[in-house]
N, C-alpha and C. Protein backbone atom coordinates (compact mmCIF):
# COMPACT_ATOMS: atom_id res chain seq x y z
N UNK A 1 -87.31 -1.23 17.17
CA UNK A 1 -86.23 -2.04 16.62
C UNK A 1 -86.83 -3.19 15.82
N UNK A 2 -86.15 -3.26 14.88
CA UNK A 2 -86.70 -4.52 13.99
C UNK A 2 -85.66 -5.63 14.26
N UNK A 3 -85.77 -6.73 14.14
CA UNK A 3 -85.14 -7.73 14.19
C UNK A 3 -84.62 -8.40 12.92
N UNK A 4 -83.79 -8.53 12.80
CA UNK A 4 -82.66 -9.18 11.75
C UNK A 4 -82.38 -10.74 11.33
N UNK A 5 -83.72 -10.75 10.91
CA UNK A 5 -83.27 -12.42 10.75
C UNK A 5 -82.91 -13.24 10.18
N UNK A 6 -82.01 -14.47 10.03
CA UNK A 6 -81.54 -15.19 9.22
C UNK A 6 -82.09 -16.64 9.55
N UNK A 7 -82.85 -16.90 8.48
CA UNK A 7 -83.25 -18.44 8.45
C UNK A 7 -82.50 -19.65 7.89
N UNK A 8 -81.57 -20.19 9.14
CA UNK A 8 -81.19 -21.13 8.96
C UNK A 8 -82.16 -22.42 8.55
N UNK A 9 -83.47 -22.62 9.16
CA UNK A 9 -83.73 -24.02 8.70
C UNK A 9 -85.42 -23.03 9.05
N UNK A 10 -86.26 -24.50 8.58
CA UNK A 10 -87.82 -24.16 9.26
C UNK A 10 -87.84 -23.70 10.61
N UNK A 11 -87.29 -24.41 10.86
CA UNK A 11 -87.69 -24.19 12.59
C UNK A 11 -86.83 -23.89 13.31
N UNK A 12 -85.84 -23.40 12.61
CA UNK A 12 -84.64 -22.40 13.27
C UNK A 12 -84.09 -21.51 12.77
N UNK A 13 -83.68 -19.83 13.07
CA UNK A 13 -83.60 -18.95 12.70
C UNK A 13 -82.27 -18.38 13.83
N UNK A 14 -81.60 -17.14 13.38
CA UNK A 14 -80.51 -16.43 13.84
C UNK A 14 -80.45 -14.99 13.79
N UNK A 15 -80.16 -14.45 14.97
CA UNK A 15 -80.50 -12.91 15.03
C UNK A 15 -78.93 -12.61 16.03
N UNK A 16 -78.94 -11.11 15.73
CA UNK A 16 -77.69 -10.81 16.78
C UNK A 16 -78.64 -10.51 18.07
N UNK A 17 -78.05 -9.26 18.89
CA UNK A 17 -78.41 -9.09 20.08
C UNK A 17 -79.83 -8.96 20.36
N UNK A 18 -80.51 -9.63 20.87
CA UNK A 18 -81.81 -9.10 21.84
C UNK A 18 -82.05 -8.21 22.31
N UNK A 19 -83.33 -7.81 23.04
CA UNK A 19 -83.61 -6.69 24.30
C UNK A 19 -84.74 -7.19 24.52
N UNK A 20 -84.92 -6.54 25.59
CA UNK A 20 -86.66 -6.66 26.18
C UNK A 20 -87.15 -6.36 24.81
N UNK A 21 -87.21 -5.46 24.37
CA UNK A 21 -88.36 -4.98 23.38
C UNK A 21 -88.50 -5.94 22.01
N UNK A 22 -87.44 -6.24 22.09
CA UNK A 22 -87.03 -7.15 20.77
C UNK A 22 -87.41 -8.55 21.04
N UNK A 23 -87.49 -9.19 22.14
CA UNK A 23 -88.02 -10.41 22.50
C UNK A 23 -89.95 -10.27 22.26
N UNK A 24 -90.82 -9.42 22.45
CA UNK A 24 -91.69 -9.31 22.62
C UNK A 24 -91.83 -9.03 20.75
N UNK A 25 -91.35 -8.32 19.95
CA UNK A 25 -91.31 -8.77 18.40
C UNK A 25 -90.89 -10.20 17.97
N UNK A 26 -90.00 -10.93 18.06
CA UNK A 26 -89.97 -12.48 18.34
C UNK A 26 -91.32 -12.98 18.58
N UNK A 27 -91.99 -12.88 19.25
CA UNK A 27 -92.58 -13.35 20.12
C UNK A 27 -94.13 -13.06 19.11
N UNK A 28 -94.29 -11.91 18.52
CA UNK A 28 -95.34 -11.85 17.28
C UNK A 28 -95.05 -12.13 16.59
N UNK A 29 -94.01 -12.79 15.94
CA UNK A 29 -93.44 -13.77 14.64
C UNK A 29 -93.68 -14.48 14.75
N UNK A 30 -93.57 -15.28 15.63
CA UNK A 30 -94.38 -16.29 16.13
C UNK A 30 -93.34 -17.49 16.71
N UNK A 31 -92.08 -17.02 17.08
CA UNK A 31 -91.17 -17.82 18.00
C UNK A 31 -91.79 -18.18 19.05
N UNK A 32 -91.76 -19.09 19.10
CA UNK A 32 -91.89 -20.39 20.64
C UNK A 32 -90.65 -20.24 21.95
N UNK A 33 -89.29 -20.37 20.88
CA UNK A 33 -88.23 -20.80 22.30
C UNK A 33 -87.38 -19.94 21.43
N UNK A 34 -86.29 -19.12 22.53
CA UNK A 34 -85.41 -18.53 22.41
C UNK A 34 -84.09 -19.60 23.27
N UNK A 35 -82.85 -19.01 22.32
CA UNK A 35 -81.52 -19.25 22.92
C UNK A 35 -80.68 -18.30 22.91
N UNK A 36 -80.05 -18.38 23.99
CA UNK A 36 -79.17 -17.32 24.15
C UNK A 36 -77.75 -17.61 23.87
N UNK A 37 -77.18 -17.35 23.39
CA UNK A 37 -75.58 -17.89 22.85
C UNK A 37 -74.69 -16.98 23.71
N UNK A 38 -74.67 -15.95 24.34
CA UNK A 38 -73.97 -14.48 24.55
C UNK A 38 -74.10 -14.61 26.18
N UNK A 39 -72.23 -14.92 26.64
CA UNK A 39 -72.41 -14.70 27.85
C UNK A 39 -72.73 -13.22 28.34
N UNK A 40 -73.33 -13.67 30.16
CA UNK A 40 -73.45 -12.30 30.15
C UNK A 40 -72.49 -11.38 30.44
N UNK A 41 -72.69 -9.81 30.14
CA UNK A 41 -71.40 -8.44 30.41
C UNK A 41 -70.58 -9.12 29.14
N UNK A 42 -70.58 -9.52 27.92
CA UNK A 42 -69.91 -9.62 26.95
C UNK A 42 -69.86 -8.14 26.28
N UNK A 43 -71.31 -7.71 26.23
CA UNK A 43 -71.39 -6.35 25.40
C UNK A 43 -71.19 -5.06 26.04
N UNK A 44 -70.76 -5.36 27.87
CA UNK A 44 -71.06 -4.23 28.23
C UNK A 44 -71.98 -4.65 29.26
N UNK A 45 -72.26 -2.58 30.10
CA UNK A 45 -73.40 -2.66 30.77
C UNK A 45 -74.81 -2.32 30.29
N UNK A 46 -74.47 -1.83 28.99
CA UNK A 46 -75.85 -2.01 28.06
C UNK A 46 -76.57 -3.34 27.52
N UNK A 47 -75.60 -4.14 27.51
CA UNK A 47 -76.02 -5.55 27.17
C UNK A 47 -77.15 -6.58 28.18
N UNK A 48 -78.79 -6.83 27.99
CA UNK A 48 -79.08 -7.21 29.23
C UNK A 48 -78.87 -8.43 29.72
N UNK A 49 -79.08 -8.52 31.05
CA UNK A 49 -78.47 -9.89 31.18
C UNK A 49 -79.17 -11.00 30.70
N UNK A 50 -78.92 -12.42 31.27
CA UNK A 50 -79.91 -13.34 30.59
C UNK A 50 -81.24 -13.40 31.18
N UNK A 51 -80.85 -13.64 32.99
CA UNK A 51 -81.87 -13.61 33.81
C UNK A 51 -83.28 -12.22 33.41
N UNK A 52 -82.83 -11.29 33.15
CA UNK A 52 -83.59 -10.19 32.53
C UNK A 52 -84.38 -10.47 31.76
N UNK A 53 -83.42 -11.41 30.18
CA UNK A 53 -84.43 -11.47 29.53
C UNK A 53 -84.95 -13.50 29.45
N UNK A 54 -84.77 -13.85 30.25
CA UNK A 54 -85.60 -15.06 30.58
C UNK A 54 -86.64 -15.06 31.12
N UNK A 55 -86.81 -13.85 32.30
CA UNK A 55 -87.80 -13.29 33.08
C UNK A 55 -89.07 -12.47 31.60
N UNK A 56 -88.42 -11.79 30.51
CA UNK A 56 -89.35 -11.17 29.83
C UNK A 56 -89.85 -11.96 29.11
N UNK A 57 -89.11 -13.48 28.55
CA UNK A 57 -89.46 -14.15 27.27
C UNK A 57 -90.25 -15.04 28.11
N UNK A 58 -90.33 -15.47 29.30
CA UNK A 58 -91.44 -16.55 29.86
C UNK A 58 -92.70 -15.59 30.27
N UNK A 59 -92.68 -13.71 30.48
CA UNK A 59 -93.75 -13.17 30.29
C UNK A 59 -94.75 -13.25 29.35
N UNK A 60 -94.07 -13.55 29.00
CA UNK A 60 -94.34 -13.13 26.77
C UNK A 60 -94.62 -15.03 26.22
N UNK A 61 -94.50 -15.38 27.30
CA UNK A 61 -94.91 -16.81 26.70
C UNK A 61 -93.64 -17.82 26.02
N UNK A 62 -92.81 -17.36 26.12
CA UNK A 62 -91.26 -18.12 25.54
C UNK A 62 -90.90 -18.87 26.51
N UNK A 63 -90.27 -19.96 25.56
CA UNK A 63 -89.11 -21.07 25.96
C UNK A 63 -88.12 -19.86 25.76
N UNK A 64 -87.34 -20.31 27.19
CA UNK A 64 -85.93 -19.67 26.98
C UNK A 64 -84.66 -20.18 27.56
N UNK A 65 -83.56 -20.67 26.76
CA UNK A 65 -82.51 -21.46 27.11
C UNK A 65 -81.52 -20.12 27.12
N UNK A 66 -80.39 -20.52 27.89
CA UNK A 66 -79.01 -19.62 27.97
C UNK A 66 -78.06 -21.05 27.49
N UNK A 67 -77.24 -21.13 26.77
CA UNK A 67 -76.11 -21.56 26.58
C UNK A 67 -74.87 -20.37 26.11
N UNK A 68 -73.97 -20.13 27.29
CA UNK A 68 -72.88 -18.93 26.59
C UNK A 68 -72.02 -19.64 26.13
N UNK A 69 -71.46 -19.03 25.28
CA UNK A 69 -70.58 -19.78 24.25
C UNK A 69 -69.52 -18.28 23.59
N UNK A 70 -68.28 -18.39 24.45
CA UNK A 70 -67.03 -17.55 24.57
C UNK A 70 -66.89 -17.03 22.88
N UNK A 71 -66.80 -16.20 22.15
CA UNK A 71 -66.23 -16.26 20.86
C UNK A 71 -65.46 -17.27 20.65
N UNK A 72 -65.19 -17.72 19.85
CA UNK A 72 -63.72 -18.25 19.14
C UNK A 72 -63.54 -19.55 20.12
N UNK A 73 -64.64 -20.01 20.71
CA UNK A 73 -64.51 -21.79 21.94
C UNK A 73 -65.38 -21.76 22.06
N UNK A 74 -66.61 -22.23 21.16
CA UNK A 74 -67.54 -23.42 21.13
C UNK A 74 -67.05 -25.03 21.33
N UNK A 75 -67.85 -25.47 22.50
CA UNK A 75 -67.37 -26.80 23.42
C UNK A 75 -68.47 -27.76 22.57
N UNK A 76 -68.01 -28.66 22.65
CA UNK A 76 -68.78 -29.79 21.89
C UNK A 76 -70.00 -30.33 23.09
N UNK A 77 -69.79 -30.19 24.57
CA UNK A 77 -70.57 -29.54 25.43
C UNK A 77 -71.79 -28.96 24.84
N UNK A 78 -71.32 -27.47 24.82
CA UNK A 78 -72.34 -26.99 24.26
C UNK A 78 -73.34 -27.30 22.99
N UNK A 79 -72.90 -27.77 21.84
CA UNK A 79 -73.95 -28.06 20.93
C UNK A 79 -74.53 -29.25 21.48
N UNK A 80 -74.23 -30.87 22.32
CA UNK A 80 -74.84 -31.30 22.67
C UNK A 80 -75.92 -30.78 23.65
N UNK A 81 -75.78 -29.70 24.67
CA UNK A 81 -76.94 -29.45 25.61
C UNK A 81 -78.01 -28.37 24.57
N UNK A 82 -77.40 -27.77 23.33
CA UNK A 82 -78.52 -26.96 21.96
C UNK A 82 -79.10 -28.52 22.24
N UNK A 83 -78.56 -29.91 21.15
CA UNK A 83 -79.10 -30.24 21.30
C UNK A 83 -80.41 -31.36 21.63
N UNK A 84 -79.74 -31.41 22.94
CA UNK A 84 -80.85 -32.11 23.57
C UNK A 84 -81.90 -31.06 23.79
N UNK A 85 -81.71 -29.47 24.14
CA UNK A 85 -83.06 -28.92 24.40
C UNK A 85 -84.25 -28.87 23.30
N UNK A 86 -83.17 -28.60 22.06
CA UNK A 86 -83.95 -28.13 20.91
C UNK A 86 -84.67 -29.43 20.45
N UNK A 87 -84.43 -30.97 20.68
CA UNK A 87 -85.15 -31.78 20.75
C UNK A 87 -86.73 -31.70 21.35
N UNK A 88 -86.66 -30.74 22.62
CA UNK A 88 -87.92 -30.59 23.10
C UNK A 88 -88.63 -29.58 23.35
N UNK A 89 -87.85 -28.51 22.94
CA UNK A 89 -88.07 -27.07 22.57
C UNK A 89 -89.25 -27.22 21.49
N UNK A 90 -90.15 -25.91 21.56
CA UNK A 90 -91.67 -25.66 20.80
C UNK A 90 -90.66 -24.89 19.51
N UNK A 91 -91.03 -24.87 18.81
CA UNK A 91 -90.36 -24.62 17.61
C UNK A 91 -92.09 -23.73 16.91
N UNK A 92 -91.33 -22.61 16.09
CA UNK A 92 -90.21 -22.40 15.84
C UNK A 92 -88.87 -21.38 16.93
N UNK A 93 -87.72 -22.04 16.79
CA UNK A 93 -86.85 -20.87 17.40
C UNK A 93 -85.71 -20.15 17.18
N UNK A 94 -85.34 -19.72 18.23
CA UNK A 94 -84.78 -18.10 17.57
C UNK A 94 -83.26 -17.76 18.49
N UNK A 95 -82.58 -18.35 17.81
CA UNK A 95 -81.04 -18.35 18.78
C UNK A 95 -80.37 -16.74 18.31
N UNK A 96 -80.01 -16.38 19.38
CA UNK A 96 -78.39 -14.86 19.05
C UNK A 96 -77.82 -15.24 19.90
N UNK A 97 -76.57 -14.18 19.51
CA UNK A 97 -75.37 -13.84 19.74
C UNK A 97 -75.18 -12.65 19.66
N UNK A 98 -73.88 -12.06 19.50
CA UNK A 98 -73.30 -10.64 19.39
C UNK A 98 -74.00 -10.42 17.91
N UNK A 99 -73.89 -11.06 16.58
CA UNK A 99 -74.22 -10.81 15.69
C UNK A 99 -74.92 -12.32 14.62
N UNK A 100 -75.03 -13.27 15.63
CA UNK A 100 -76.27 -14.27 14.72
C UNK A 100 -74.90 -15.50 14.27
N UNK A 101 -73.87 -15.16 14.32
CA UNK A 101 -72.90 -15.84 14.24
C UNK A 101 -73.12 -17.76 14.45
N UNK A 102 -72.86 -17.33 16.06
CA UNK A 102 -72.27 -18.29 17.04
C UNK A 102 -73.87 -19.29 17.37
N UNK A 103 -74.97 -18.58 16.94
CA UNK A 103 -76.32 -19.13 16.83
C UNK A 103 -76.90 -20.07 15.48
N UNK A 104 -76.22 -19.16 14.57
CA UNK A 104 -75.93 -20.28 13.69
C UNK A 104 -75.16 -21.80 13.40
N UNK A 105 -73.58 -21.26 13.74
CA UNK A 105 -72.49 -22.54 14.15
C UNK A 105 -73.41 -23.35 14.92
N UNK A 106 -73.90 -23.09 16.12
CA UNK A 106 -74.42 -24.36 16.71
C UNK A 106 -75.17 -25.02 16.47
N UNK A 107 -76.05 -24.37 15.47
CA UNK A 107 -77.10 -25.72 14.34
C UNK A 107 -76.67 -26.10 13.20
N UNK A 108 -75.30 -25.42 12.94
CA UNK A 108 -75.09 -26.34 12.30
C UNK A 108 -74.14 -27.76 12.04
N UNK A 109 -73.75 -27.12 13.61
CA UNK A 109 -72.65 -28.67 14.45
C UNK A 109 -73.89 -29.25 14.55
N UNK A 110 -75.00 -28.79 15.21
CA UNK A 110 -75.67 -30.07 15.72
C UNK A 110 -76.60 -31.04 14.86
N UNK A 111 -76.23 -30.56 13.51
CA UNK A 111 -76.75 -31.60 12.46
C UNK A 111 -78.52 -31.95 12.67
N UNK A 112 -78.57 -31.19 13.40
CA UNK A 112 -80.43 -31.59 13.61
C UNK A 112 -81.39 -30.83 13.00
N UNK A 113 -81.42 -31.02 11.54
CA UNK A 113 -82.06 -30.27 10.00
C UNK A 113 -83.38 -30.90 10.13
N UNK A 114 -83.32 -32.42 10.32
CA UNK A 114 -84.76 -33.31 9.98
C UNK A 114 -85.14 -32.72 11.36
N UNK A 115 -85.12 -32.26 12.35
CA UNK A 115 -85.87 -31.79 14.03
C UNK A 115 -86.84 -31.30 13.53
C-alpha cells in the first residue's frame, strides 16, 4: 500500500486510513508523530483499532496521539488538545481520518503554521 499524502504545511501532512503496514511506510518517510482523527469501529471490523496501531507506531519508533473526532462535530476541545500536543510532538507529522479530511480541518483551526 502506498500512502496518499497531502501536505498541508512543513511539518504537517494528511492521509486517509492507516494500517499496520502503512504506519511502518510513514515511518520511512520519515514521520516522527502520528494522529489519529478516526474513532474507533467507525470503518467497521476491518478498521484497526487505535490501541493496535499505537502499539505498532511506538514499535516503529512513533509519537502517537488518538484524538476521535465524530464526522460533521469537531469540538473546539479537540483542536486545542491537536494543539497543545503538536506543540511538543517531533515533527514531521502525519494526521488521518476516513479520508485526510478531518486531519486537515484540525490544522487548520489550530492556526499553528509558524510550529
Amino acid at each position: 500500500m502506498t500512502l496518499e499524502i497531502n501536505r498541508i504545511h512543513d511539518n504537517f501532512c494528511a492521509t486517509g486510513q492507516m494500517t499496520l503496514e502503512s504506519l511502518a511506510e510513514a515511518a520511512e518517510l520519515g514521520f516522527k508523530t502520528i494522529f489519529n482523527y478516526r474513532p474507533d469501529g467507525e470503518g467497521g471490523a476491518e478498521q484497526p483499532t487505535s490501541a493496535e496501531l499505537k502499539a505498532k507506531a511506538e514499535q516503529l519508533g512513533l509519537n502517537y496521539f488518538h484524538i476521535p473526532v465524530v464526522p460533521g462535530n469537531l469540538q473546539p476541545e479537540q483542536v486545542q488538545e491537536f494543539i497543545d500536543l503538536y506543540a511538543k510532538a517531533a515533527k514531521p507529522a502525519l494526521g488521518f481520518c476516513r479520508g485526510g479530511t478531518r486531519a486537515a480541518k484540525v490544522f487548520e483551526l489550530a492556526n499553528v503554521e509558524s510550529v
